[in-house]
N, C-alpha and C. Protein backbone atom coordinates (compact mmCIF):
# COMPACT_ATOMS: atom_id res chain seq x y z
N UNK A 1 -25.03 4.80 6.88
CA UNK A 1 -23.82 3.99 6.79
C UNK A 1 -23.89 3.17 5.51
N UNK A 2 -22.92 2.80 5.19
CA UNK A 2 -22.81 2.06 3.55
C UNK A 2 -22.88 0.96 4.00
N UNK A 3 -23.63 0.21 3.18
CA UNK A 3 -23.71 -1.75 3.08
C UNK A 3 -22.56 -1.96 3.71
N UNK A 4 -22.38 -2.85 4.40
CA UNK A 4 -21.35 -3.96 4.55
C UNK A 4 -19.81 -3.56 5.23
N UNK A 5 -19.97 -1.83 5.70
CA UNK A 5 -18.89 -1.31 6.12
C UNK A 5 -19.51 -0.70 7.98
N UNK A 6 -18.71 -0.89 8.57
CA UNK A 6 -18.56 -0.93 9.70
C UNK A 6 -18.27 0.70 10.09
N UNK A 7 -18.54 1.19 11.36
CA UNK A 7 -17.90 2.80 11.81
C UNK A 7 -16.36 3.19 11.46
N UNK A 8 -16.01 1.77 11.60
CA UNK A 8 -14.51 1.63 11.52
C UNK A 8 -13.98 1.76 10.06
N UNK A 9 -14.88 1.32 8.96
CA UNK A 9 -14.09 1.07 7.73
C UNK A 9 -13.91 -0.32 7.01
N UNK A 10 -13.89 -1.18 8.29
CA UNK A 10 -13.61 -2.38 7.88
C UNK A 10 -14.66 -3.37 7.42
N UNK A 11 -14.04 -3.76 6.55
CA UNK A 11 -15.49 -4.41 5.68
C UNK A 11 -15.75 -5.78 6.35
N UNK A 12 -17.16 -6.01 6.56
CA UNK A 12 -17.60 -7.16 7.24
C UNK A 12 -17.07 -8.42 6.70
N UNK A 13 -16.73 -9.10 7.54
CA UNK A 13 -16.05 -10.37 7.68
C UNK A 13 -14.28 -10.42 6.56
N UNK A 14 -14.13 -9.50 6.39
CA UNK A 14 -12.69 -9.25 6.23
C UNK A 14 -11.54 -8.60 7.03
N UNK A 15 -10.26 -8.59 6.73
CA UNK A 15 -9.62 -8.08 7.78
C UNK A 15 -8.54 -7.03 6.59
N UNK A 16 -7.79 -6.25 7.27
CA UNK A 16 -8.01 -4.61 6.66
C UNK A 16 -6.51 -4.76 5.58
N UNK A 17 -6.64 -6.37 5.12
CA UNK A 17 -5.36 -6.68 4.03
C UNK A 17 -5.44 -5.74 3.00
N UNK A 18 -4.35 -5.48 2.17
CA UNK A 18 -4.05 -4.80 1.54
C UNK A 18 -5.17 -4.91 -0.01
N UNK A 19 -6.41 -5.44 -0.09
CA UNK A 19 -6.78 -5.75 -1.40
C UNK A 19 -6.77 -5.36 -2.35
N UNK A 20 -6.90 -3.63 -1.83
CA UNK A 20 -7.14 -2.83 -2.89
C UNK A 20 -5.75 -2.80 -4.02
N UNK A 21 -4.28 -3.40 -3.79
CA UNK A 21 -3.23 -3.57 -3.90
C UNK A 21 -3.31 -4.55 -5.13
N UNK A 22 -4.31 -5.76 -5.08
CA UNK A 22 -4.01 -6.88 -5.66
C UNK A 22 -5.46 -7.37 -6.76
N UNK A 23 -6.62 -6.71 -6.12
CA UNK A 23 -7.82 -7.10 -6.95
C UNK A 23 -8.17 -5.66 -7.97
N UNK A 24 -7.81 -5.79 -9.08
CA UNK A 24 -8.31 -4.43 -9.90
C UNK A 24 -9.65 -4.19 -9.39
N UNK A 25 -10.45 -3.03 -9.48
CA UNK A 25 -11.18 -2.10 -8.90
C UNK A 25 -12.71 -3.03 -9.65
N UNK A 26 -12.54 -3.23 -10.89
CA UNK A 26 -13.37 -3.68 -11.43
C UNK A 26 -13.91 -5.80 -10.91
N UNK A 27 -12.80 -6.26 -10.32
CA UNK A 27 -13.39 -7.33 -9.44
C UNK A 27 -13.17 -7.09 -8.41
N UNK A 28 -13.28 -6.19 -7.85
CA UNK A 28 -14.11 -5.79 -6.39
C UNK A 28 -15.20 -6.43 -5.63
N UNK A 29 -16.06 -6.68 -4.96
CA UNK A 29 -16.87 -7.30 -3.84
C UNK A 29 -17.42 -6.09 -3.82
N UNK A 30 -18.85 -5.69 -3.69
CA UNK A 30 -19.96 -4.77 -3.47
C UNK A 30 -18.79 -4.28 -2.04
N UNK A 31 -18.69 -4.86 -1.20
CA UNK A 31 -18.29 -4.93 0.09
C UNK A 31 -16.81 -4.12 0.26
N UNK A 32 -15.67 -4.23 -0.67
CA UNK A 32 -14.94 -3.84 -0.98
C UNK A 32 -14.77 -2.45 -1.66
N UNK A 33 -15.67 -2.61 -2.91
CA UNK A 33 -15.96 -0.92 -3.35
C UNK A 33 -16.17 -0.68 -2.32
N UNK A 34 -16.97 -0.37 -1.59
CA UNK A 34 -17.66 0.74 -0.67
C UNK A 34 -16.88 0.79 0.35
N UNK A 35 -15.78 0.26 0.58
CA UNK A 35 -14.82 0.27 1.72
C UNK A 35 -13.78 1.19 1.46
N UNK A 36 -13.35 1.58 0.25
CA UNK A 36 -12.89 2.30 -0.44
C UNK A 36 -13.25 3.41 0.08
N UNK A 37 -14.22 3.77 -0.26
CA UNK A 37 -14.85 5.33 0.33
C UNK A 37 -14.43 5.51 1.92
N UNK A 38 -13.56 7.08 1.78
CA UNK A 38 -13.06 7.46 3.19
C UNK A 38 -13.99 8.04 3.91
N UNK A 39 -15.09 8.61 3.15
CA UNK A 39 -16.41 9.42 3.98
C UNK A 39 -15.73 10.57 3.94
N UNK A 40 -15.36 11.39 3.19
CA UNK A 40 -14.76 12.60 3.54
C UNK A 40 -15.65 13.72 2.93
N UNK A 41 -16.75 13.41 2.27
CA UNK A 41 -17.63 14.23 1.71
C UNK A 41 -17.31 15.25 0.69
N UNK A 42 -16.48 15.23 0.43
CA UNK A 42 -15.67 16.03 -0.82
C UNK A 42 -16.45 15.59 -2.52
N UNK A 43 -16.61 14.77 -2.75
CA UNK A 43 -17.35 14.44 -3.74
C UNK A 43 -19.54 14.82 -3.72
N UNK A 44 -19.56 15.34 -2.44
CA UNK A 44 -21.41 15.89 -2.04
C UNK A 44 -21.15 17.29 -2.07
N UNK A 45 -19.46 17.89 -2.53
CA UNK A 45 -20.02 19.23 -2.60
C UNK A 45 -20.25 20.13 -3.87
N UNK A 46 -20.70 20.76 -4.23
CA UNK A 46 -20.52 21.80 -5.35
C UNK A 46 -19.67 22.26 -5.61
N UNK A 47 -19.34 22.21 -7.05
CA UNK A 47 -18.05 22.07 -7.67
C UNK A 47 -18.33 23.20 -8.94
N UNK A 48 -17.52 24.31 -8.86
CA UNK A 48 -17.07 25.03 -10.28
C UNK A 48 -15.96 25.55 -11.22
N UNK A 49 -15.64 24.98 -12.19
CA UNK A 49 -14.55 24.88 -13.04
C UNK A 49 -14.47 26.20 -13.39
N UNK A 50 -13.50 26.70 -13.49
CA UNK A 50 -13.14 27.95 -13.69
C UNK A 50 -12.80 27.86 -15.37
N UNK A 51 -13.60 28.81 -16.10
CA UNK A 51 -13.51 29.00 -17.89
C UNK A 51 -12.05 29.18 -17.86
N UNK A 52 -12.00 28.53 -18.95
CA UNK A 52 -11.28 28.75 -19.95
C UNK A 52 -9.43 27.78 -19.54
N UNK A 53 -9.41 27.80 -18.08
CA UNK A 53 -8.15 26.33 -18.02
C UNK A 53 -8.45 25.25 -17.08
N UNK A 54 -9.56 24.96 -16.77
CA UNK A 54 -10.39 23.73 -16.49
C UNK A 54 -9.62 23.72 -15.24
N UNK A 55 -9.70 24.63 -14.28
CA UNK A 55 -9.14 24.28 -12.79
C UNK A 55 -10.75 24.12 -12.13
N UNK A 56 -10.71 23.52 -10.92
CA UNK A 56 -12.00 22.94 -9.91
C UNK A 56 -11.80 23.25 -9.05
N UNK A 57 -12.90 24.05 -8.58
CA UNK A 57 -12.71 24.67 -7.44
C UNK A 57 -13.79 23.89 -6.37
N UNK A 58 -14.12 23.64 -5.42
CA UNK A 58 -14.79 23.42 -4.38
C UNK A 58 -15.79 24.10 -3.41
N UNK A 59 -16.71 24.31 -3.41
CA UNK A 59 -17.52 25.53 -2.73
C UNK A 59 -17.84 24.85 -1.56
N UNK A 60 -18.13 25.58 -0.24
CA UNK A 60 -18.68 24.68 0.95
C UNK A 60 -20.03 24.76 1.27
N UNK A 61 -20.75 24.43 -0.22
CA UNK A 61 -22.38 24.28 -0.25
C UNK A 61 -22.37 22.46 -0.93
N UNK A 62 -23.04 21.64 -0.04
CA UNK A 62 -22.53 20.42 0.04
C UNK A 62 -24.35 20.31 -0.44
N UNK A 63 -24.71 18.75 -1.01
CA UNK A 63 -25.55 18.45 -1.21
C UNK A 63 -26.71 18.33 -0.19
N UNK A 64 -28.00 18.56 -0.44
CA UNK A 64 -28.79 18.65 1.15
C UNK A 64 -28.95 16.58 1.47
N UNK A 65 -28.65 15.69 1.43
CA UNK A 65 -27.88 14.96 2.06
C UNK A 65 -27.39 14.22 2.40
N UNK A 66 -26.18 15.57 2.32
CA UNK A 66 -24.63 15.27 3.29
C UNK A 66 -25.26 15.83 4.90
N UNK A 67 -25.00 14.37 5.19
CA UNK A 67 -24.84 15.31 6.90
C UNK A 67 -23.20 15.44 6.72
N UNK A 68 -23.28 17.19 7.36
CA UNK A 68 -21.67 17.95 6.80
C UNK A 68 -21.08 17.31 8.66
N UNK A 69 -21.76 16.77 9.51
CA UNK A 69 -21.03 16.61 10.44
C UNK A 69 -20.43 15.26 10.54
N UNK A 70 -21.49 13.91 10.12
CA UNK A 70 -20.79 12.57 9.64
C UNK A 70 -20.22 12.59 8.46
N UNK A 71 -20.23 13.46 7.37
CA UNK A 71 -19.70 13.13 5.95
C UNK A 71 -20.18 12.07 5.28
N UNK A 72 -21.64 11.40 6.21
CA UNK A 72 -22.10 10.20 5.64
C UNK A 72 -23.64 10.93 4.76
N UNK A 73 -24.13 10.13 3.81
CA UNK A 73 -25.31 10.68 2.88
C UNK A 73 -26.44 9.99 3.75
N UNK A 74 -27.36 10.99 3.92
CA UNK A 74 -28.64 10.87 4.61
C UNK A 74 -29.67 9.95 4.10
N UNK A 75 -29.51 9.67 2.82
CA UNK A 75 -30.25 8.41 2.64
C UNK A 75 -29.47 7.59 1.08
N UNK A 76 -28.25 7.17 1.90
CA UNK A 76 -26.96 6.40 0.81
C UNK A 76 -28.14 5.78 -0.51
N UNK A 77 -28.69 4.94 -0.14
CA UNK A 77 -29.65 3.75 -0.88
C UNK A 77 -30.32 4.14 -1.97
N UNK A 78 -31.15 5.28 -1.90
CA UNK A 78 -31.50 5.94 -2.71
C UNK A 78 -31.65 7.21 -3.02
N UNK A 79 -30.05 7.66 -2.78
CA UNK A 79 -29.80 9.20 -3.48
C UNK A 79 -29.46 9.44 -5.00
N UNK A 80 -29.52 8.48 -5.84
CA UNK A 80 -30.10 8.67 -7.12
C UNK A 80 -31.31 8.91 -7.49
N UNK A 81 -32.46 8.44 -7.07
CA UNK A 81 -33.57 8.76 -7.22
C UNK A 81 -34.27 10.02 -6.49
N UNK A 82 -33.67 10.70 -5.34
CA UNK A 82 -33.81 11.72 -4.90
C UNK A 82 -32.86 13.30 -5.07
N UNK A 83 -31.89 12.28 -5.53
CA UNK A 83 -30.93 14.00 -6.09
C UNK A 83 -30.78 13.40 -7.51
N UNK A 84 -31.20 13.72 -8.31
CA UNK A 84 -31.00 13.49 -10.00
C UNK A 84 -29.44 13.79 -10.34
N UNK A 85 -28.98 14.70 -10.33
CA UNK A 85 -27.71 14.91 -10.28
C UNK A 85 -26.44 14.53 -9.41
N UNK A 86 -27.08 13.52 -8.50
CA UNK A 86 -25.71 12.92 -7.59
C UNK A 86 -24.77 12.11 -8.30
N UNK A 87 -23.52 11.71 -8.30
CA UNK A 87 -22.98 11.17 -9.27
C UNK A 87 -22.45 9.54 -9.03
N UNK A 88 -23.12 9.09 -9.05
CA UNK A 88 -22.87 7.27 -8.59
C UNK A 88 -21.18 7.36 -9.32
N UNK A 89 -20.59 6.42 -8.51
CA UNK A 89 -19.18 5.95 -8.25
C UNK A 89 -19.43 4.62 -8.48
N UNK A 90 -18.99 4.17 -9.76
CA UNK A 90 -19.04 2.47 -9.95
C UNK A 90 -17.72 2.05 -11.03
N UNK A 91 -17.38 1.22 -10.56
CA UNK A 91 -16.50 0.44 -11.31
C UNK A 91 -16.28 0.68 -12.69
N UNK A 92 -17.88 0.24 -13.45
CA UNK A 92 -18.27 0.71 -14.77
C UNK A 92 -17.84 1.92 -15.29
N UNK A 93 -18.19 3.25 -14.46
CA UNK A 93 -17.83 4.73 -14.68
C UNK A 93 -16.91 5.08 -14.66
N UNK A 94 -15.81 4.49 -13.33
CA UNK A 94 -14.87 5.65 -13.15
C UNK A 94 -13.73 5.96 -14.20
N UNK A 95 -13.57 5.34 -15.60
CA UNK A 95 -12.55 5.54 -16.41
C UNK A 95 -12.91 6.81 -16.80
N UNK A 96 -14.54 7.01 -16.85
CA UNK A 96 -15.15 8.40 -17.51
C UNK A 96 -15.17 9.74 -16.36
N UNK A 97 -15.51 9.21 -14.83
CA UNK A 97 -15.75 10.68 -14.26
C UNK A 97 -14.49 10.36 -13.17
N UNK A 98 -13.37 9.63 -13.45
CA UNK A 98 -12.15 10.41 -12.28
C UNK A 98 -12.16 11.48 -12.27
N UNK A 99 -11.81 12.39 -12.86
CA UNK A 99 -11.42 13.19 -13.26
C UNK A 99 -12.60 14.19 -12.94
N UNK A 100 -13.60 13.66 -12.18
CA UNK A 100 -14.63 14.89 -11.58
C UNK A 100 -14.68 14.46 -9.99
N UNK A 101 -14.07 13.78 -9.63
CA UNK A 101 -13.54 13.37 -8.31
C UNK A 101 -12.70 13.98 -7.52
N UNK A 102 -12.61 14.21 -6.31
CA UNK A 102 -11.21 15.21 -5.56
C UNK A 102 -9.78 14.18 -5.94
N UNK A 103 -8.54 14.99 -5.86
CA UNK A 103 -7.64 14.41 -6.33
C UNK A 103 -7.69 13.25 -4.69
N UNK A 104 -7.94 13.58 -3.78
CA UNK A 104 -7.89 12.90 -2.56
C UNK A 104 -8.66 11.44 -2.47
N UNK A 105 -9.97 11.72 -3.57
CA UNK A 105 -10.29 10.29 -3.40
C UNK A 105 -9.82 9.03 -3.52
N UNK A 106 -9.83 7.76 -3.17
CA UNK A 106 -9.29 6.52 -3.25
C UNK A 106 -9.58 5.92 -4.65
N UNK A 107 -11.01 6.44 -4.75
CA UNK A 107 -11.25 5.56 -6.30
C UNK A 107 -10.69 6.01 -7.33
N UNK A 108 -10.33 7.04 -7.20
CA UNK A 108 -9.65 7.81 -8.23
C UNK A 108 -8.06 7.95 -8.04
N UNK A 109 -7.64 7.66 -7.11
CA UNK A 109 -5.89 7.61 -6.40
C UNK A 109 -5.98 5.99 -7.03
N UNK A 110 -6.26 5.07 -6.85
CA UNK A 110 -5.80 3.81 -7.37
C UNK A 110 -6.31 4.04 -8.83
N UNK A 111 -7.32 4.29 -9.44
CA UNK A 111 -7.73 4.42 -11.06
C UNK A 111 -6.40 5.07 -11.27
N UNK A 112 -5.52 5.95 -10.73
CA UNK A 112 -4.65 6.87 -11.34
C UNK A 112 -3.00 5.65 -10.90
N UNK A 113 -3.42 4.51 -10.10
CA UNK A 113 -2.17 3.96 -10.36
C UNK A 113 -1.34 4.62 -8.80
N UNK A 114 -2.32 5.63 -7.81
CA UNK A 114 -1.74 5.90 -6.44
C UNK A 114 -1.91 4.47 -5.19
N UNK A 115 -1.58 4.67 -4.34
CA UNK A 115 -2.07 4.26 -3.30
C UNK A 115 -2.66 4.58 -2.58
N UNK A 116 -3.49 4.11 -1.01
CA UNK A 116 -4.27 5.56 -0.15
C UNK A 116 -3.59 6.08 0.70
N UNK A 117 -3.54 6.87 0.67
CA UNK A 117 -3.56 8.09 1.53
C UNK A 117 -3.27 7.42 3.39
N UNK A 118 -2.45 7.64 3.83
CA UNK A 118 -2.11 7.81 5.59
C UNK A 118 -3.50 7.64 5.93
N UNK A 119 -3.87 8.78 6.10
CA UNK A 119 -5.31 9.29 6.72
C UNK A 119 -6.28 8.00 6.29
N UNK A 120 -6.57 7.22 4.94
CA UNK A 120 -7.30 6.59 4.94
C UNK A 120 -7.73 5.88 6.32
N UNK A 121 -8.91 5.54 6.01
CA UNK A 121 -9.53 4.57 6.85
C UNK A 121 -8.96 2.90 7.20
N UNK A 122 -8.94 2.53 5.60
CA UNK A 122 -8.16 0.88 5.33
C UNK A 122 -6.86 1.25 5.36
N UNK A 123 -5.94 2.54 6.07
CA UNK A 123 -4.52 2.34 6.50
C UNK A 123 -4.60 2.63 7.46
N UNK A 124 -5.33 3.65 8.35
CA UNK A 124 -4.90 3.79 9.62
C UNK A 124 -5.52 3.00 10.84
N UNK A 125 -6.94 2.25 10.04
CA UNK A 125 -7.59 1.35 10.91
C UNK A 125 -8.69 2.19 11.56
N UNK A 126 -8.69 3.60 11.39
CA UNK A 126 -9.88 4.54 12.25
C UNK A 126 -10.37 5.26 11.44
N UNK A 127 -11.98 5.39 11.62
CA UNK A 127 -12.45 6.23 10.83
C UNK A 127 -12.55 7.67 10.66
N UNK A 128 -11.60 8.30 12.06
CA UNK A 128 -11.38 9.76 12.33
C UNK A 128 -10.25 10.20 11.92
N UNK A 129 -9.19 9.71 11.20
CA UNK A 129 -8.14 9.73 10.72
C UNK A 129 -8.62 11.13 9.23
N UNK A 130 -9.29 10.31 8.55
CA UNK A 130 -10.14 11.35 7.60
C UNK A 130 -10.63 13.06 8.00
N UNK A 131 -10.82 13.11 9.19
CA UNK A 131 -11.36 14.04 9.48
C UNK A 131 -10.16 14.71 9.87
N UNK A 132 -9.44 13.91 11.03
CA UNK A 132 -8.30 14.63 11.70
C UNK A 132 -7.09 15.17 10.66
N UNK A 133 -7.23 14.75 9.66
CA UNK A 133 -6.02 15.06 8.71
C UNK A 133 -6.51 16.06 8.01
N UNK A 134 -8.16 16.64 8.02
CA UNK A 134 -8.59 17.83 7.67
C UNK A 134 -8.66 17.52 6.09
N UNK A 135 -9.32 16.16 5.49
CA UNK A 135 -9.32 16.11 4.34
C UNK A 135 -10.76 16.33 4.50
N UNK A 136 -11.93 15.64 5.05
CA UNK A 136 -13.11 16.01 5.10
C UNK A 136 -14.12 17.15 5.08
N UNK A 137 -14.97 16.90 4.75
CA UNK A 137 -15.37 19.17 4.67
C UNK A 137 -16.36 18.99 6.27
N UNK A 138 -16.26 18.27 7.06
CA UNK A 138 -16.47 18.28 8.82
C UNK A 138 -16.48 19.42 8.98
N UNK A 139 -17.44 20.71 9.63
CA UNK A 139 -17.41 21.36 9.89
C UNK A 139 -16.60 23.11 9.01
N UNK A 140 -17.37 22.23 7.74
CA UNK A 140 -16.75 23.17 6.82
C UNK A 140 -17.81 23.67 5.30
N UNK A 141 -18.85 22.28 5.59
CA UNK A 141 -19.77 22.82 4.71
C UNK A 141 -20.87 22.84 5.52
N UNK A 142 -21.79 23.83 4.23
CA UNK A 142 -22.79 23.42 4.97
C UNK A 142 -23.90 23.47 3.71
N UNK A 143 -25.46 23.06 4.14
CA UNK A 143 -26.04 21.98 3.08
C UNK A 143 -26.90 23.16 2.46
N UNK A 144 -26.97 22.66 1.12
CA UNK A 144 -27.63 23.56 -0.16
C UNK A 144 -28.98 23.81 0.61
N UNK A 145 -29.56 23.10 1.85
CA UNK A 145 -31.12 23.50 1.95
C UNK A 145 -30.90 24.51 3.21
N UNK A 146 -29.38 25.37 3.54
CA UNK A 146 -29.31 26.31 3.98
C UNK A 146 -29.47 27.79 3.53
N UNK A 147 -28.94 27.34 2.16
CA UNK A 147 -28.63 28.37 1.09
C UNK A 147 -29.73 28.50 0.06
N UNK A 148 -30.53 29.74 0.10
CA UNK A 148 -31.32 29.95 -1.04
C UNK A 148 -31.13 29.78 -2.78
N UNK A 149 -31.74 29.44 -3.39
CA UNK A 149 -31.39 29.01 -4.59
C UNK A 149 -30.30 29.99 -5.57
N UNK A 150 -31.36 31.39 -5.29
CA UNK A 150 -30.65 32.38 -5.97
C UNK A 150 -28.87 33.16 -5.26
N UNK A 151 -29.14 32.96 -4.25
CA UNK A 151 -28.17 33.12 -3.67
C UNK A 151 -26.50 32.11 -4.19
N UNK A 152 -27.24 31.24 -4.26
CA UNK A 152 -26.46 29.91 -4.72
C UNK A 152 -25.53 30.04 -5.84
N UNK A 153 -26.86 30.65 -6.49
CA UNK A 153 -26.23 31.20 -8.27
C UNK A 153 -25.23 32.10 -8.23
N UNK A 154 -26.13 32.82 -7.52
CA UNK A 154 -24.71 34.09 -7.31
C UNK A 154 -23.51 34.00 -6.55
N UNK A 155 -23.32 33.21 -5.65
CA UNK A 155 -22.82 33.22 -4.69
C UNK A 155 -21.11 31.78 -5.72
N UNK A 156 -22.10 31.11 -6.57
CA UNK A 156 -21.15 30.03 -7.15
C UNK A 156 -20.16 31.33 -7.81
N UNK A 157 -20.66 32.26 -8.85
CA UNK A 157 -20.06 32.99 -9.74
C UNK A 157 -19.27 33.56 -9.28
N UNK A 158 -19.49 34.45 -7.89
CA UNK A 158 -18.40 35.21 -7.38
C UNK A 158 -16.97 34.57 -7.26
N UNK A 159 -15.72 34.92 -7.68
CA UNK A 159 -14.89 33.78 -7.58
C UNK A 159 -14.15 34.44 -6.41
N UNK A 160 -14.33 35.77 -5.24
CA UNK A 160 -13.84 35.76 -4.16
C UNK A 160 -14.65 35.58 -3.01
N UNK A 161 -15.70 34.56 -3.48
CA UNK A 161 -16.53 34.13 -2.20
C UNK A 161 -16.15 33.77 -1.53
N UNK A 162 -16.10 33.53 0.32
CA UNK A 162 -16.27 32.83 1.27
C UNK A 162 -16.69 31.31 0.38
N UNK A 163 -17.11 31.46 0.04
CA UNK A 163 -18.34 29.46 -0.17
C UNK A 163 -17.17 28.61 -0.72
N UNK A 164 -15.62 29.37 -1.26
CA UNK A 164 -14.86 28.63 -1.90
C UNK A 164 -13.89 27.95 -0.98
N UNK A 165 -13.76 26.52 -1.04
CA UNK A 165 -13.28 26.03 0.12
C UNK A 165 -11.29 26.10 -0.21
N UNK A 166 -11.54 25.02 -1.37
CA UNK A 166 -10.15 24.92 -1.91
C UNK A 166 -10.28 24.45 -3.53
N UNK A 167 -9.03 24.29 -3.91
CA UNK A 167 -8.71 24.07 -5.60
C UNK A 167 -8.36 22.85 -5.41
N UNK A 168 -8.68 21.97 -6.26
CA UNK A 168 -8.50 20.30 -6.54
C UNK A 168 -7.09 20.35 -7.21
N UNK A 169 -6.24 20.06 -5.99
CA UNK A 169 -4.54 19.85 -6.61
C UNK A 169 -4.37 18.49 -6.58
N UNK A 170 -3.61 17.94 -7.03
CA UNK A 170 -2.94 16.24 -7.39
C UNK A 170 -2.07 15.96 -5.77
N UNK A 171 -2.87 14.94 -4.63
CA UNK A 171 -1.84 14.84 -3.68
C UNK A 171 -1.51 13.98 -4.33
């Protein structure tokens, strides 16, 4: 579970006001970023851009961990130091990696000037809203320490694989 956020979403000792509306992203509350995050696990999966017109595709080989059934990271705290390549989400960054984010994410829907999403968590008040709206990869990925390495390789390249979930469109 993330610092300071509840099953629910709601960030400790706040109530589920509109903030994200009124405080730019960059004076945020530790407590606030991370409230942001819907848990939908879309950002733990493997991702390949298709040459030559930069479309993103989505594979359902998710980082080993994502638990693919909470959409929550198996050890949040320090999955930088254990996946070298995970991609921290901070205030600082996101002008540089939106744009390697699902169009669905929040940090990247307000960086782009959206609002969240129905399904969010901080709109609908529940944290199954995410899942039930079928934005989450819940029962849709499953984790790189299923999948052999080489397999992986091959399996990314094929572009009529099964492993391809969906294409990153603009909701």
């Amino acid at each position: 579970m993330k610092p300071g956020v509840s099953s629910e979403g709601v960030v400790a000792g706040e109530t589920l006001g509109s903030f994200w509306e009124t405080i730019p992203l960059e004076q945020m509350t530790p407590d606030q970023w991370e409230s942001l995050c819907d848990r939908c696990g879309r950002c733990c999966l493997y991702k390949v851009e298709k040459a030559g017109d930069g479309r993103v595709f989505y594979t359902a080989v998710a980082c080993r961990l994502l638990d693919c059934e909470s959409c929550l990271c198996k050890d949040y705290e320090v999955r930088k130091n254990v996946i070298h390549r995970c991609l921290l989400i901070t205030p600082s960054n996101l002008e540089t990696i939106h744009g390697l984010l699902p169009a669905t994410c929040a940090y990247r829907r307000i960086f782009e000037g959206k609002n969240l999403a129905c399904w969010h968590p901080l709109i609908s008040g529940s944290p199954d809203t995410v899942h039930e709206a079928g934005i989450s990869v819940r029962s849709m990925a499953v984790s790189e320490a299923l999948v052999h390495p080489d397999d992986l390789e091959y399996l990314l390249k094929e572009e009529g694989s099964s492993l391809f979930l969906f294409e990153d469109k603009h909701y």
